[in-house]
N, C-alpha and C. Protein backbone atom coordinates (compact mmCIF):
# COMPACT_ATOMS: atom_id res chain seq x y z
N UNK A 1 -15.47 145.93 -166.38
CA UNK A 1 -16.60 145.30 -165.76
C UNK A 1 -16.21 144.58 -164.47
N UNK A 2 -14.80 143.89 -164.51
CA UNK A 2 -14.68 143.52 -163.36
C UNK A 2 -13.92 143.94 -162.33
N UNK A 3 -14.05 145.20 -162.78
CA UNK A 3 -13.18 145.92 -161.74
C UNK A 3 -14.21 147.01 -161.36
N UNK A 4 -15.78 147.07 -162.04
CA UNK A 4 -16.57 147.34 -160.80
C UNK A 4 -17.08 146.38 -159.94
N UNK A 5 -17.48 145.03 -160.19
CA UNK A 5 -17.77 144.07 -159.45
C UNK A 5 -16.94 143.82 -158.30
N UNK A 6 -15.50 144.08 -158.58
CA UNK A 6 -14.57 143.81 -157.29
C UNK A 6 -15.19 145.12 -156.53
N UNK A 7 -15.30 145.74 -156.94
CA UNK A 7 -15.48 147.36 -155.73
C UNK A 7 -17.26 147.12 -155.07
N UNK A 8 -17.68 146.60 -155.80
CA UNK A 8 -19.20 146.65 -155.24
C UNK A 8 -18.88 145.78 -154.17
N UNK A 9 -18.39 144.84 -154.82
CA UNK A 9 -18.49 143.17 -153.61
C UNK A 9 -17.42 143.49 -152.58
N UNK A 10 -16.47 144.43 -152.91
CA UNK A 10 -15.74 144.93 -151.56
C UNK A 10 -16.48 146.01 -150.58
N UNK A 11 -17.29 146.48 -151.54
CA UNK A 11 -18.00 147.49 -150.67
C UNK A 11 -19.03 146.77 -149.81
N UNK A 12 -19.87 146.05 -150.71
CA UNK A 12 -20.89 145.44 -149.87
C UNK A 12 -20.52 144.43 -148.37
N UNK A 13 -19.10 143.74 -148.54
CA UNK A 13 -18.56 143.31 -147.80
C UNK A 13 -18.22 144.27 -146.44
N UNK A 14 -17.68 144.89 -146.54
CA UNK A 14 -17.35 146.42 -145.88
C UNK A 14 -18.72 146.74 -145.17
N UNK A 15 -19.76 146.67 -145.78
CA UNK A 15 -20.95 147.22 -145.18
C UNK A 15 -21.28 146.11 -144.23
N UNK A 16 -21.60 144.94 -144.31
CA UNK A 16 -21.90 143.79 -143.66
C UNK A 16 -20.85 143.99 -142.44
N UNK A 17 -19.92 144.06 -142.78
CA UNK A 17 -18.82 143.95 -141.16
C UNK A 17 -18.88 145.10 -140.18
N UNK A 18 -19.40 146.13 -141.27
CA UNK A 18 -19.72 147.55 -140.36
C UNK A 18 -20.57 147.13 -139.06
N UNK A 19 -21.81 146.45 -139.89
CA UNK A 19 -23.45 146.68 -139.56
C UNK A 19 -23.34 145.71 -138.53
N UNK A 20 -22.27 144.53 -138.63
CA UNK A 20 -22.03 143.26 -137.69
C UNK A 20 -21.53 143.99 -136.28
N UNK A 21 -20.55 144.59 -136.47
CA UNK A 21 -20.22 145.41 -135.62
C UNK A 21 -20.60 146.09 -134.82
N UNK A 22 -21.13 147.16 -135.10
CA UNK A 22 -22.24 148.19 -134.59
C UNK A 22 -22.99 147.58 -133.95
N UNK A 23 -23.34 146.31 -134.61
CA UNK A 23 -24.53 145.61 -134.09
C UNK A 23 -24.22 145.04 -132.21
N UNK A 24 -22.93 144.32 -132.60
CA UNK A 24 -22.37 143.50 -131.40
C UNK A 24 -21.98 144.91 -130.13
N UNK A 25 -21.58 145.65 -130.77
CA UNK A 25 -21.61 146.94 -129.63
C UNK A 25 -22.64 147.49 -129.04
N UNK A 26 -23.82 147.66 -129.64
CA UNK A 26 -24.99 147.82 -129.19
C UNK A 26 -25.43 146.60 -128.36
N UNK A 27 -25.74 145.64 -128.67
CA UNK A 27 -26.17 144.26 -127.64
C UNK A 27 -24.93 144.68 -126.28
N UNK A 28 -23.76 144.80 -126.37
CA UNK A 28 -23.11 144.90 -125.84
C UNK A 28 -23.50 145.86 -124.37
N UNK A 29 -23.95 147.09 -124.83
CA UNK A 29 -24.38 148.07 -124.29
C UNK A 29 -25.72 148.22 -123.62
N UNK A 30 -26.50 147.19 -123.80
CA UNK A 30 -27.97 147.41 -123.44
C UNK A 30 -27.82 147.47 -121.74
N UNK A 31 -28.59 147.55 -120.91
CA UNK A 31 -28.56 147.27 -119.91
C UNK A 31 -28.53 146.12 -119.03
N UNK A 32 -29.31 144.78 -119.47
CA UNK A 32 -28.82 143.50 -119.27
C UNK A 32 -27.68 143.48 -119.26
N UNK A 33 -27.06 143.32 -120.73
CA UNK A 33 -25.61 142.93 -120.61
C UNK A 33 -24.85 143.71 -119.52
N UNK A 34 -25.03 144.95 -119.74
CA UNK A 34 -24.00 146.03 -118.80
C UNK A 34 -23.92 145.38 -117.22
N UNK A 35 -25.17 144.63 -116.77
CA UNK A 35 -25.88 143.82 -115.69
C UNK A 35 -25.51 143.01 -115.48
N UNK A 36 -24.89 142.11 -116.39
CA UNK A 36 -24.58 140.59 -116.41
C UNK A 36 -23.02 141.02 -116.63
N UNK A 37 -22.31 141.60 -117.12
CA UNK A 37 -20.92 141.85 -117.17
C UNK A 37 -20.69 142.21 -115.39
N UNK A 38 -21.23 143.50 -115.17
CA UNK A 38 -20.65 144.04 -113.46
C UNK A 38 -20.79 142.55 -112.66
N UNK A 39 -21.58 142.02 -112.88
CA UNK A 39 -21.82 140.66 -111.91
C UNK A 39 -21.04 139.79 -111.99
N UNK A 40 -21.04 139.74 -113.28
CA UNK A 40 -19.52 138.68 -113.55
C UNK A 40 -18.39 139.28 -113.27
N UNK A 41 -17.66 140.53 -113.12
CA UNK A 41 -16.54 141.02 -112.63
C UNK A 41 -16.58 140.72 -111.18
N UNK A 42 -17.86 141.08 -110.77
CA UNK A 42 -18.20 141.38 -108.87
C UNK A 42 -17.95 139.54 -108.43
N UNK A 43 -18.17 138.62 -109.36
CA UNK A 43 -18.01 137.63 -108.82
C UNK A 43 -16.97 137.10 -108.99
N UNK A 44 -16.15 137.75 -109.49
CA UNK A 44 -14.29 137.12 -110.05
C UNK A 44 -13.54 137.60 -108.94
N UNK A 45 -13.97 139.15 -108.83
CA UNK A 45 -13.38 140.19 -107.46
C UNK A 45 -13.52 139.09 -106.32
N UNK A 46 -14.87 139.40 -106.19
CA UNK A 46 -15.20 138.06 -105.24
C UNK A 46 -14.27 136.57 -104.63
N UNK A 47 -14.36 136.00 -105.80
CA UNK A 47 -13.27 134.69 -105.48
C UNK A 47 -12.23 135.28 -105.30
N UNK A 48 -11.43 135.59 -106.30
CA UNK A 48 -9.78 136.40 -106.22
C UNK A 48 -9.63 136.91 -104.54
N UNK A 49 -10.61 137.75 -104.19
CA UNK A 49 -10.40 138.00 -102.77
C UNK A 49 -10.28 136.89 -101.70
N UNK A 50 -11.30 135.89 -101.96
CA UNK A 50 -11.61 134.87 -100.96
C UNK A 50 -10.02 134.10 -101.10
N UNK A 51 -9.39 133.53 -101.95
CA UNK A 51 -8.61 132.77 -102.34
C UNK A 51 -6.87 133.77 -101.66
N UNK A 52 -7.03 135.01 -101.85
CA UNK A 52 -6.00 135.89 -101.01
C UNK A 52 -6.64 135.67 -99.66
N UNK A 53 -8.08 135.59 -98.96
CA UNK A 53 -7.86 135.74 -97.74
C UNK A 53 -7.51 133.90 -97.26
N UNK A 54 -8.20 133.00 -97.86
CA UNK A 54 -7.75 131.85 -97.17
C UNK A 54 -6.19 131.40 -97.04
N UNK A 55 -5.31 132.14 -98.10
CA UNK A 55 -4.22 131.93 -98.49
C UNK A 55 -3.26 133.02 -96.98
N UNK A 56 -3.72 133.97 -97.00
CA UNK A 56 -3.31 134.76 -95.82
C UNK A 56 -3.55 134.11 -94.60
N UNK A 57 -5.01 133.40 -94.20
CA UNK A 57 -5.38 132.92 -93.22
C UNK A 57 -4.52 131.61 -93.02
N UNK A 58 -4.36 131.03 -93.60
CA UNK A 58 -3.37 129.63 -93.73
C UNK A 58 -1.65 130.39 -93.13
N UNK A 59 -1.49 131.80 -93.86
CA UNK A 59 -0.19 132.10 -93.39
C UNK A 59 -0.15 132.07 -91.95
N UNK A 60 -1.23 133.16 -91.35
CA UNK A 60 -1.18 133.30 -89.83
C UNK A 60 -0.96 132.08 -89.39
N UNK A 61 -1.65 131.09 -89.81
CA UNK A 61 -2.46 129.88 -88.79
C UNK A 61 -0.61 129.24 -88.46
N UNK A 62 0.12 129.23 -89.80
CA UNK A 62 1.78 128.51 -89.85
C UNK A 62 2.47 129.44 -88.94
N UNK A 63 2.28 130.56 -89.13
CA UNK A 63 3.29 131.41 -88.11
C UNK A 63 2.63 131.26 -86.81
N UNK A 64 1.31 131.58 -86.91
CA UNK A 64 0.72 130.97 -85.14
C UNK A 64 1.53 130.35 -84.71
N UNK A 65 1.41 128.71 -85.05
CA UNK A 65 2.17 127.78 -84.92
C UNK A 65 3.56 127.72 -84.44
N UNK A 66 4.22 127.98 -85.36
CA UNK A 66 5.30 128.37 -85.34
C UNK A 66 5.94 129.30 -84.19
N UNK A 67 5.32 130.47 -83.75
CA UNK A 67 5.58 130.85 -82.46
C UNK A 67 5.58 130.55 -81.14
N UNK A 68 4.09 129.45 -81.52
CA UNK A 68 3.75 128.97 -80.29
C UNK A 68 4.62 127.88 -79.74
N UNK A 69 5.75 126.75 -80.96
CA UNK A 69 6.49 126.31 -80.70
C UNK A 69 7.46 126.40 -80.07
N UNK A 70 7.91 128.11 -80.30
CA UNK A 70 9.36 128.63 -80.43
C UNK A 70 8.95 129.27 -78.51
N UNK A 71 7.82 130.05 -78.29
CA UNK A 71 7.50 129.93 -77.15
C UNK A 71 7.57 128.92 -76.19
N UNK A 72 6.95 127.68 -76.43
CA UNK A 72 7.18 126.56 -75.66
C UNK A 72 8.33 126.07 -75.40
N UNK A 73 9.18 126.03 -76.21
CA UNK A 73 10.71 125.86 -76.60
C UNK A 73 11.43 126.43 -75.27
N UNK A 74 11.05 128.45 -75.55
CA UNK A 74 11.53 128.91 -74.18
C UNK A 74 10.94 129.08 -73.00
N UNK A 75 9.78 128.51 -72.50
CA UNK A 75 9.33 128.50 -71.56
C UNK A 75 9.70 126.94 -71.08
N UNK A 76 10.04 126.39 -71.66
CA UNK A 76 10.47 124.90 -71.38
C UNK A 76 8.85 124.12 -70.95
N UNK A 77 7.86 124.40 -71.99
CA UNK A 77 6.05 123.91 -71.58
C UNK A 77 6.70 122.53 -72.49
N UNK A 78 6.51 121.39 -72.40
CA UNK A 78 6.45 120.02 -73.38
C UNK A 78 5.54 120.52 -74.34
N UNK A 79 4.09 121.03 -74.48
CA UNK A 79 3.38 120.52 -75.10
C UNK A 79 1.81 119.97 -74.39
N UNK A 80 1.89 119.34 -73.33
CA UNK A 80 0.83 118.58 -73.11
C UNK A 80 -0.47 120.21 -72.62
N UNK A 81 -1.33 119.34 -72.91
CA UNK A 81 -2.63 120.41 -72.98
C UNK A 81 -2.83 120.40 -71.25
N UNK A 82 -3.10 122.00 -70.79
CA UNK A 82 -3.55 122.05 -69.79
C UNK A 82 -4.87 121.89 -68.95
N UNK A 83 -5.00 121.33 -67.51
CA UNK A 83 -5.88 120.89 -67.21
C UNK A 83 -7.14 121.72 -67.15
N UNK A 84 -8.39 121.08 -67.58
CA UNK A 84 -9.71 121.80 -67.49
C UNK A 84 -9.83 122.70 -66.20
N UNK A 85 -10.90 123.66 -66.22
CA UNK A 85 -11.24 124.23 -65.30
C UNK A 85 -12.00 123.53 -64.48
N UNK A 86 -11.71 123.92 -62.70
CA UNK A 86 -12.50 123.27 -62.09
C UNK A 86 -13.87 123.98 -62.15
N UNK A 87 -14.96 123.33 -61.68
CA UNK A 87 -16.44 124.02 -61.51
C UNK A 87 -16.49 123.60 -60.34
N UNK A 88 -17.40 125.14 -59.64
CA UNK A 88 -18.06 125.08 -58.30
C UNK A 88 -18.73 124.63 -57.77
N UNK A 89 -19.80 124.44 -58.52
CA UNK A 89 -21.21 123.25 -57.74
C UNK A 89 -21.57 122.65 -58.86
N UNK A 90 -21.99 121.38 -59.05
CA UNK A 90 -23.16 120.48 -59.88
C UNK A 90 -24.65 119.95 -58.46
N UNK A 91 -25.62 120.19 -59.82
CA UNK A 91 -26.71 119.79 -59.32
C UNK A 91 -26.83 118.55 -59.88
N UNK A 92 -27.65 117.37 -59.24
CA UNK A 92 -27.95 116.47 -59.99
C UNK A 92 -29.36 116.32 -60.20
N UNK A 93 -30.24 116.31 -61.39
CA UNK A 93 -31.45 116.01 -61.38
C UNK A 93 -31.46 114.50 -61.67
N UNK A 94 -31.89 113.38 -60.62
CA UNK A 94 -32.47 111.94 -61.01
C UNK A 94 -33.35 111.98 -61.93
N UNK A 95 -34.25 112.70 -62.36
CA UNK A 95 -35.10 112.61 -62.54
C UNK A 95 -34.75 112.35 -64.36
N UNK A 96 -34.05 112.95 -64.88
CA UNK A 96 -33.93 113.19 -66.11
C UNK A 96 -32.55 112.68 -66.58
N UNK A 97 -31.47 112.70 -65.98
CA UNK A 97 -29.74 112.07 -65.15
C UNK A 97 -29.20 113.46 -65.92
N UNK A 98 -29.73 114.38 -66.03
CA UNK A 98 -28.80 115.72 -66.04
C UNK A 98 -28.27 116.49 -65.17
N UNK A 99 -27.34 116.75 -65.48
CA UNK A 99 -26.27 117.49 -64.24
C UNK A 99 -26.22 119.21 -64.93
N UNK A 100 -26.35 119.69 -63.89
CA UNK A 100 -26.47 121.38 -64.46
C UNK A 100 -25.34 122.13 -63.40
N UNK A 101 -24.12 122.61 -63.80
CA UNK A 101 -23.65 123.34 -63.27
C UNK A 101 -23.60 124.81 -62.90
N UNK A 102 -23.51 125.26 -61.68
CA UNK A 102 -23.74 126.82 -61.25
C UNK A 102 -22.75 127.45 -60.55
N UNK A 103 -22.42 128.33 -61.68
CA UNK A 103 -21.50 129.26 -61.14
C UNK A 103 -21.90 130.11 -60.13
N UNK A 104 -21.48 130.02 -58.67
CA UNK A 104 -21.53 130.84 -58.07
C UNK A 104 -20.33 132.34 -57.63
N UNK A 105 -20.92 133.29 -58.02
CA UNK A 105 -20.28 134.23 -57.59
C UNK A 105 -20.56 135.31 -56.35
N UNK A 106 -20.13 135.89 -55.53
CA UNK A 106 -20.38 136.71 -54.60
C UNK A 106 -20.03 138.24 -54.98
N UNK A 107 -20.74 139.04 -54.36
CA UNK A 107 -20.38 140.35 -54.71
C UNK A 107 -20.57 141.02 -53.63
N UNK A 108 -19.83 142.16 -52.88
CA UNK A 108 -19.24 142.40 -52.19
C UNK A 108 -20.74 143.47 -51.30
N UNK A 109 -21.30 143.83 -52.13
CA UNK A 109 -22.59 144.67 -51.95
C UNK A 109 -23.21 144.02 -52.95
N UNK A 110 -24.56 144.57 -52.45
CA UNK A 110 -25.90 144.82 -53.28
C UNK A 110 -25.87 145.74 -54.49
N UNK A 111 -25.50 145.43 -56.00
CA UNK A 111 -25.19 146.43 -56.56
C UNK A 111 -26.80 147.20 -56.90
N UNK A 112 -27.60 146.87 -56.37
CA UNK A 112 -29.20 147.87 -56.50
C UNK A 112 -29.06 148.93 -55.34
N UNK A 113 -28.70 148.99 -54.61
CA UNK A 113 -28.07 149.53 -53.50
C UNK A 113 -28.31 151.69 -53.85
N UNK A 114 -27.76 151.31 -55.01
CA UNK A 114 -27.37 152.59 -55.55
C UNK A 114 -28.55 153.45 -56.08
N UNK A 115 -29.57 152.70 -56.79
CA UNK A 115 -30.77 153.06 -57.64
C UNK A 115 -31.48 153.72 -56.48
């Protein structure tokens, strides 16, 4: 007698873990999930990438550096920042105290000339 009771209650057990199973693979599989998994990979890809490029970008920025030292070094530059560009004309408007600068350029011909 109790050595069918062990087999039923092992069986019935057996069936429950099947059906649990099956079950969690199916939810697994629906299309939501399949939806919500790619997104969550696409957003791991995502960071992982960002975190290699800032990590790369930080490399350049040290070797930049770093060259630009080793340059200065042999060009014998100190360091100090070079002077601004000059500009050609300022206008002054009183009226408003803005100053508007204009580049003037010349060109040698009329380039409509051609049309």
């Amino acid at each position: 007698m109790f050595r069918r009771t062990f087999w039923f209650s092992t069986g019935v057990a057996a069936g429950v873990w099947a059906t649990t199973k099956v079950n969690r693979k199916l939810r697994q599989l629906t299309p939501e999930s399949l939806a919500a998994t790619a997104a969550d990979k696409a957003l791991d890809a995502g960071h992982r990438l960002k975190d290699k490029a800032v990590g790369f970008a930080l490399d350049v920025r040290d070797n930049m550096a770093q060259r630009e030292a080793e340059l200065q070094e042999a060009l014998g530059i100190d360091g100090k920042p070079l002077p601004a560009p000059r500009r050609h004309a300022a206008i002054e408007n009183h009226d408003t105290q803005k100053t508007y600068v204009v580049e003037t350029t010349t060109y040698p011909y009329n380039r409509n000339e051609d049309h």
